[in-house]
PDB file of N, CA and C in Angstrom:
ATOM      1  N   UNK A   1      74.750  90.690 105.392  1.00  0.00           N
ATOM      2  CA  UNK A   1      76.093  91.055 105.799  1.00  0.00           C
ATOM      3  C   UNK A   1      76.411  92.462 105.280  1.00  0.00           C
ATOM      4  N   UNK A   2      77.175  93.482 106.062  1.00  0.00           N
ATOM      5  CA  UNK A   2      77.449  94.432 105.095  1.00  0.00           C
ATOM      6  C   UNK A   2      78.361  94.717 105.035  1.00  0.00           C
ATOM      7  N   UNK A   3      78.125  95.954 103.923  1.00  0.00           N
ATOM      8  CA  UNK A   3      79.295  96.176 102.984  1.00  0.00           C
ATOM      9  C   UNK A   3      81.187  96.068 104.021  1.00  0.00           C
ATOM     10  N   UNK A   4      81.972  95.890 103.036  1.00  0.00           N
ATOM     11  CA  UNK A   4      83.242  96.416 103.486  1.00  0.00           C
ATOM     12  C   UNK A   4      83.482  97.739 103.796  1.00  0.00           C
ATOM     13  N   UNK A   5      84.075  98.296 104.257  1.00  0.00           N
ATOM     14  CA  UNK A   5      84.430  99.538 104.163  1.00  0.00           C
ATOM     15  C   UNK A   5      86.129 100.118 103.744  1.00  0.00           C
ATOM     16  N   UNK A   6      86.455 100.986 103.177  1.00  0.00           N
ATOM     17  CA  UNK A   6      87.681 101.544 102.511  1.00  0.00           C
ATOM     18  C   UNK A   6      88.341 102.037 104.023  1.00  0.00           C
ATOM     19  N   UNK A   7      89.645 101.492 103.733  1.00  0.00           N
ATOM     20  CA  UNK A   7      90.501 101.892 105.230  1.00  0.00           C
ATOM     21  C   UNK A   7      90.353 103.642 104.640  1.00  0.00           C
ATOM     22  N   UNK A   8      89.999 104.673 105.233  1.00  0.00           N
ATOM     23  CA  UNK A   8      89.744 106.272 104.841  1.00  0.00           C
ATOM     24  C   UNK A   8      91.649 106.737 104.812  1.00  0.00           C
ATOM     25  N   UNK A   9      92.338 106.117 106.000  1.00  0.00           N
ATOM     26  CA  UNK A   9      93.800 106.655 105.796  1.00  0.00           C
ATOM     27  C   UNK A   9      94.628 106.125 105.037  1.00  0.00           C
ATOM     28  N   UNK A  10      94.313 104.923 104.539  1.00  0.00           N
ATOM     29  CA  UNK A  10      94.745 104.315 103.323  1.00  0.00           C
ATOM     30  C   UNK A  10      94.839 105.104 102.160  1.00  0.00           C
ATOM     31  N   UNK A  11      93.417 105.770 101.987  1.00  0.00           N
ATOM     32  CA  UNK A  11      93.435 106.189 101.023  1.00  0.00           C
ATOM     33  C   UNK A  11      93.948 107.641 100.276  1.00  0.00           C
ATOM     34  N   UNK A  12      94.196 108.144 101.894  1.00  0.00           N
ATOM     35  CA  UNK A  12      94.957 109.577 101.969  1.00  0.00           C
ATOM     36  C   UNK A  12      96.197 109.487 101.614  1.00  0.00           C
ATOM     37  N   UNK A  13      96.779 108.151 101.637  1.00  0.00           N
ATOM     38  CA  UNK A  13      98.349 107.862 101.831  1.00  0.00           C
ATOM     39  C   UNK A  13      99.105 106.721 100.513  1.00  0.00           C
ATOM     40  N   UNK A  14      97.706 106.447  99.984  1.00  0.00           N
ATOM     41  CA  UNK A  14      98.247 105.116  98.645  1.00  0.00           C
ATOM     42  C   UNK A  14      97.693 105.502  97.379  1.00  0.00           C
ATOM     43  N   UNK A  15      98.448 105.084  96.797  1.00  0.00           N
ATOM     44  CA  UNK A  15      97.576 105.077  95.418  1.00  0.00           C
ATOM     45  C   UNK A  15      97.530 103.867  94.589  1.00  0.00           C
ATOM     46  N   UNK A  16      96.914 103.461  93.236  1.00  0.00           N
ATOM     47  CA  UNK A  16      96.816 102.477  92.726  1.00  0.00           C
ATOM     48  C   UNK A  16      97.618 103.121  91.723  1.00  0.00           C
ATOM     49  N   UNK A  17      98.748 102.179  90.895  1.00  0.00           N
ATOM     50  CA  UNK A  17      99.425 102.481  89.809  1.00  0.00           C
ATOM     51  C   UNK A  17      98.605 101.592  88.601  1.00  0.00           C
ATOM     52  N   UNK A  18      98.565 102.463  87.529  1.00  0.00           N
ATOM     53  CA  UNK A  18      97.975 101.492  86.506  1.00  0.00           C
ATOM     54  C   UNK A  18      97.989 100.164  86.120  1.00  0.00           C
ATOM     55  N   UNK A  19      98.856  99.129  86.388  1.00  0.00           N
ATOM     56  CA  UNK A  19      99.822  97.820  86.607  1.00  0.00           C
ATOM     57  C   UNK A  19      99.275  97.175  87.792  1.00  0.00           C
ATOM     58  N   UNK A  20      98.327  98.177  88.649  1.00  0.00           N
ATOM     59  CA  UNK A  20      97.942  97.717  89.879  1.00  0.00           C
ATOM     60  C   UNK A  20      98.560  97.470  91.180  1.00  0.00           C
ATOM     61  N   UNK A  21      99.206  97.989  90.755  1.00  0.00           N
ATOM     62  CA  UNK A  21     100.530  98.261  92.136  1.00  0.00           C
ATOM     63  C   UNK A  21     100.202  99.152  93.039  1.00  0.00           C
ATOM     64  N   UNK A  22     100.613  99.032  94.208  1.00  0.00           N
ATOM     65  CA  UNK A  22     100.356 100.387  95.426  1.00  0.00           C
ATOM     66  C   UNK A  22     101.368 101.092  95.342  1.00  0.00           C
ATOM     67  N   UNK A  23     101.071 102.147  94.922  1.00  0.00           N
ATOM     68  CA  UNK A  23     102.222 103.604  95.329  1.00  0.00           C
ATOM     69  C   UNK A  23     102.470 104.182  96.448  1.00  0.00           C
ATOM     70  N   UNK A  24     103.799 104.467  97.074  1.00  0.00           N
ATOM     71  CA  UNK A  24     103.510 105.506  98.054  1.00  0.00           C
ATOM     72  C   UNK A  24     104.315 106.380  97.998  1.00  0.00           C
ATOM     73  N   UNK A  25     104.054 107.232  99.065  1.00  0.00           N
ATOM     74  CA  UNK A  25     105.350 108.351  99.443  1.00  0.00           C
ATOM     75  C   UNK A  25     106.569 108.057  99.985  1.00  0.00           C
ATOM     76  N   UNK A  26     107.601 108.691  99.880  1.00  0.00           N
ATOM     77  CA  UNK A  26     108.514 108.610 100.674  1.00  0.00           C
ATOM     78  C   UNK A  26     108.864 109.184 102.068  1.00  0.00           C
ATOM     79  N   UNK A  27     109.258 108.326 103.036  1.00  0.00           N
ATOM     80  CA  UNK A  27     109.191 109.583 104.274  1.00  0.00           C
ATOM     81  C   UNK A  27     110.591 110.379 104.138  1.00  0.00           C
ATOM     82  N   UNK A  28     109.837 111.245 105.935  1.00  0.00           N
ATOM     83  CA  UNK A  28     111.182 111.718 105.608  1.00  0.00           C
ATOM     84  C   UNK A  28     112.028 113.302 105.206  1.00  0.00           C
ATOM     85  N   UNK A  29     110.294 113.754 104.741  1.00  0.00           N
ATOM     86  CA  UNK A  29     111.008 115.433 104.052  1.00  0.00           C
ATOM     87  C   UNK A  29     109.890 116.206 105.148  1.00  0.00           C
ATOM     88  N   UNK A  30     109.265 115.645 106.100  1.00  0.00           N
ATOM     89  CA  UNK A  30     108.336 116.376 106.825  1.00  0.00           C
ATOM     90  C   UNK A  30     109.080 118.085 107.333  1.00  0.00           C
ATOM     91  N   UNK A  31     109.747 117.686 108.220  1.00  0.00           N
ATOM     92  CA  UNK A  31     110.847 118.537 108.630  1.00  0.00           C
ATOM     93  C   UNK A  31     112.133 117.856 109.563  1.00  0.00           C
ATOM     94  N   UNK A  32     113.124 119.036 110.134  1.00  0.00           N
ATOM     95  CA  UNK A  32     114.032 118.997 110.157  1.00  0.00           C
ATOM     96  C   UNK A  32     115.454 119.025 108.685  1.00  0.00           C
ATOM     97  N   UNK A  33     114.733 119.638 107.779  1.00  0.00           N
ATOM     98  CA  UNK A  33     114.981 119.375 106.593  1.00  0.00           C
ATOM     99  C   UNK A  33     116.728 120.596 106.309  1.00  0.00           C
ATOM    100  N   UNK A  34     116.754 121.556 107.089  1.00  0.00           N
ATOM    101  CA  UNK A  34     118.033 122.353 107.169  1.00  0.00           C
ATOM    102  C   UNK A  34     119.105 121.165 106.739  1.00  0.00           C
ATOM    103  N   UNK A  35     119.222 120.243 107.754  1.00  0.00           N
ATOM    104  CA  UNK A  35     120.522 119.444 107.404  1.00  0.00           C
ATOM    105  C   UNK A  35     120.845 118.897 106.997  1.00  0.00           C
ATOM    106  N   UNK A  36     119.598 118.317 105.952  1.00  0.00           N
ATOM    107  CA  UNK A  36     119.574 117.520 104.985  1.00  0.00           C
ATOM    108  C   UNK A  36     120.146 118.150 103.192  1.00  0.00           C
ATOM    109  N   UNK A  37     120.767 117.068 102.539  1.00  0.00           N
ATOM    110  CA  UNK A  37     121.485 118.045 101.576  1.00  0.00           C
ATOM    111  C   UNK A  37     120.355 118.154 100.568  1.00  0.00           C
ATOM    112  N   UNK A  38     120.748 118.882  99.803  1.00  0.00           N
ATOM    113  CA  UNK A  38     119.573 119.382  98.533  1.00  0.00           C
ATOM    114  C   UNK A  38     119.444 117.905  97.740  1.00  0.00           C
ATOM    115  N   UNK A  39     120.520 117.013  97.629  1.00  0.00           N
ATOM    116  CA  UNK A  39     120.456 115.674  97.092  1.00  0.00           C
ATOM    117  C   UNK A  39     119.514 114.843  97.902  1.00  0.00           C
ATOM    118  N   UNK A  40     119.611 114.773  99.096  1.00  0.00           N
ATOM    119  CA  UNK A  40     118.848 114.196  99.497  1.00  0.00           C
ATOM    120  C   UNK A  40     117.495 114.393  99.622  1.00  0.00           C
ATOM    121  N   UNK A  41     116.642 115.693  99.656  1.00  0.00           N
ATOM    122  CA  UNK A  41     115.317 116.192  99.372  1.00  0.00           C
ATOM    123  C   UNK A  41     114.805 115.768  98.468  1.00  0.00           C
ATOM    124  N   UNK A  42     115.590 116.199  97.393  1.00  0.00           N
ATOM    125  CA  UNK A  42     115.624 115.816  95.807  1.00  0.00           C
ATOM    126  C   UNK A  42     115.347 114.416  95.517  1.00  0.00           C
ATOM    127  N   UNK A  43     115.832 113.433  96.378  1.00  0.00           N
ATOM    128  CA  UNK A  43     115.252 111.635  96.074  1.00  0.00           C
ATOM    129  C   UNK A  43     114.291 111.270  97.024  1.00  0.00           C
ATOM    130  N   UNK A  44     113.922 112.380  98.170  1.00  0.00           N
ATOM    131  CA  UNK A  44     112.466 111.609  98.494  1.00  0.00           C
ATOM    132  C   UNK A  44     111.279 112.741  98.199  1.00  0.00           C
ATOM    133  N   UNK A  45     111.618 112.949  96.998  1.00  0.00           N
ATOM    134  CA  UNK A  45     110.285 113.225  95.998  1.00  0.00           C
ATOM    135  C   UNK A  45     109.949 111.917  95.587  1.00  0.00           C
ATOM    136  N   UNK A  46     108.386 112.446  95.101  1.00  0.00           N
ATOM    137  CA  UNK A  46     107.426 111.886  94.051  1.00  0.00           C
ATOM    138  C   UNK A  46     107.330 110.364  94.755  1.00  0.00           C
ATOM    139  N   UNK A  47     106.710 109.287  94.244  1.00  0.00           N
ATOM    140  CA  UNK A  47     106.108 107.740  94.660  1.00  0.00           C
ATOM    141  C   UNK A  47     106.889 107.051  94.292  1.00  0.00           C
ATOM    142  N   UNK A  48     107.135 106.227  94.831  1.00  0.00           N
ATOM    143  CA  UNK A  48     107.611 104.885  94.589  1.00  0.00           C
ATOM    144  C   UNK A  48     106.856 103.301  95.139  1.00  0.00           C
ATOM    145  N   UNK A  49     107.016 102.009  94.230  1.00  0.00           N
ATOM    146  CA  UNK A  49     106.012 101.261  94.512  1.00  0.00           C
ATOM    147  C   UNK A  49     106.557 100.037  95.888  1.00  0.00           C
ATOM    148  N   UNK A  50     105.571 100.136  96.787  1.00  0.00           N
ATOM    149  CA  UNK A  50     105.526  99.258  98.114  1.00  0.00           C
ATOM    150  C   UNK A  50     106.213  98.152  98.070  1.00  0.00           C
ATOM    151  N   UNK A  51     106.446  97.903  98.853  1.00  0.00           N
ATOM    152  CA  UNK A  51     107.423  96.362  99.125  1.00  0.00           C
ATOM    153  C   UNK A  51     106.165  95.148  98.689  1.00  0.00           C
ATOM    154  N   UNK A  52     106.667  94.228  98.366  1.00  0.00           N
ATOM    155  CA  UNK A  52     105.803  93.154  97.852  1.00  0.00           C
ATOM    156  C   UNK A  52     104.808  92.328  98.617  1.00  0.00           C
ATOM    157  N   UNK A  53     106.109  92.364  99.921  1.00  0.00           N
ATOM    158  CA  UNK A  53     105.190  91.588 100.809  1.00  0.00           C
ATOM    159  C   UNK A  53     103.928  92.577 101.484  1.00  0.00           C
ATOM    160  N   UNK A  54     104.289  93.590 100.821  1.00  0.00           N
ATOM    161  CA  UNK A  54     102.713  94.593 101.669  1.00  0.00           C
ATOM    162  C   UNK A  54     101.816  94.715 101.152  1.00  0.00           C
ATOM    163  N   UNK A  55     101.855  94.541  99.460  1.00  0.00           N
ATOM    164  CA  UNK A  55     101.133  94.769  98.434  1.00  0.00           C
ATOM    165  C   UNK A  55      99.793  94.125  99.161  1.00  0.00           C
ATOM    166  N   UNK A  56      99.527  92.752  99.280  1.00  0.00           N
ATOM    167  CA  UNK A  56      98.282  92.063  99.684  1.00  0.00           C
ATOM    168  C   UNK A  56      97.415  92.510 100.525  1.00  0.00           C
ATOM    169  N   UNK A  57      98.428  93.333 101.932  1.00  0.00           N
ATOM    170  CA  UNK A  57      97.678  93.704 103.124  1.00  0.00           C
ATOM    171  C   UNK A  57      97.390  95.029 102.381  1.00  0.00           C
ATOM    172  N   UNK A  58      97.794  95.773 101.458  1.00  0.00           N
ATOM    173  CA  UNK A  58      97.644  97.555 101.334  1.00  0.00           C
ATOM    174  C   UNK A  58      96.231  97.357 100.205  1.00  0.00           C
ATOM    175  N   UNK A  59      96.301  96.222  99.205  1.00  0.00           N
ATOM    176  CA  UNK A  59      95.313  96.269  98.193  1.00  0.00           C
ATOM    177  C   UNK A  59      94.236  95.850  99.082  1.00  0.00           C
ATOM    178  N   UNK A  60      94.056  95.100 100.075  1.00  0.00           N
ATOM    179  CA  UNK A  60      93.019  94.715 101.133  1.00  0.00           C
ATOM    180  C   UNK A  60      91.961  96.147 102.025  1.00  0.00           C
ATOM    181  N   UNK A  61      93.352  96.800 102.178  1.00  0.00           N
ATOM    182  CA  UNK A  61      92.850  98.377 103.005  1.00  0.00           C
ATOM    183  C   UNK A  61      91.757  99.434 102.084  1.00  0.00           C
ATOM    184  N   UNK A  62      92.365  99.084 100.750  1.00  0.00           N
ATOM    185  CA  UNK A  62      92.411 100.387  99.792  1.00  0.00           C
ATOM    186  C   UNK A  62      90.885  99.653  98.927  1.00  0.00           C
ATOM    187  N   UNK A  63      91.287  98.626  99.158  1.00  0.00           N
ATOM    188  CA  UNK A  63      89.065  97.715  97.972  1.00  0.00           C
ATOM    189  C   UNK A  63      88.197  97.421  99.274  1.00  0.00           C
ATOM    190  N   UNK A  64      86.874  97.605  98.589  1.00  0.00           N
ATOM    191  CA  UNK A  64      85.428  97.634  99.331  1.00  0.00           C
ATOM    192  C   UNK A  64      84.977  96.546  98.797  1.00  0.00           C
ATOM    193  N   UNK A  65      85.233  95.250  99.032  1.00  0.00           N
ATOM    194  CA  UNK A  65      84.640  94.011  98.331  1.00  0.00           C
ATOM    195  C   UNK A  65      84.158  93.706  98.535  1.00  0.00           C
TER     196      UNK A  65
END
């Protein structure tokens, strides 16, 4: 049988948090960003961790088991 393979866009887009959690980005700051206020830019920075119920299907994408 062979190997699994790593979803490749998974891995462009998730990360593993030490705790083992999936991280992601926030959407959202791609563009159109003029009308958006500086507050709002400002909170979709940096990762935040996935909804729970996704955790199973995202840790599935992201391991080669």
């Amino acid at each position: 049988m062979p190997k699994q393979k790593t979803k490749r866009a998974a891995t462009k887009r998730l990360k593993m948090s030490a705790t083992g959690k999936i991280m992601r980005t926030r959407s959202g700051k791609r563009h159109l960003n003029a009308c958006k206020t500086r507050q709002r830019k400002r909170n979709l920075r940096g990762t935040i961790v996935a909804h729970a119920s996704d955790q199973p299907v995202l840790k599935r994408m992201l391991s080669t088991y």
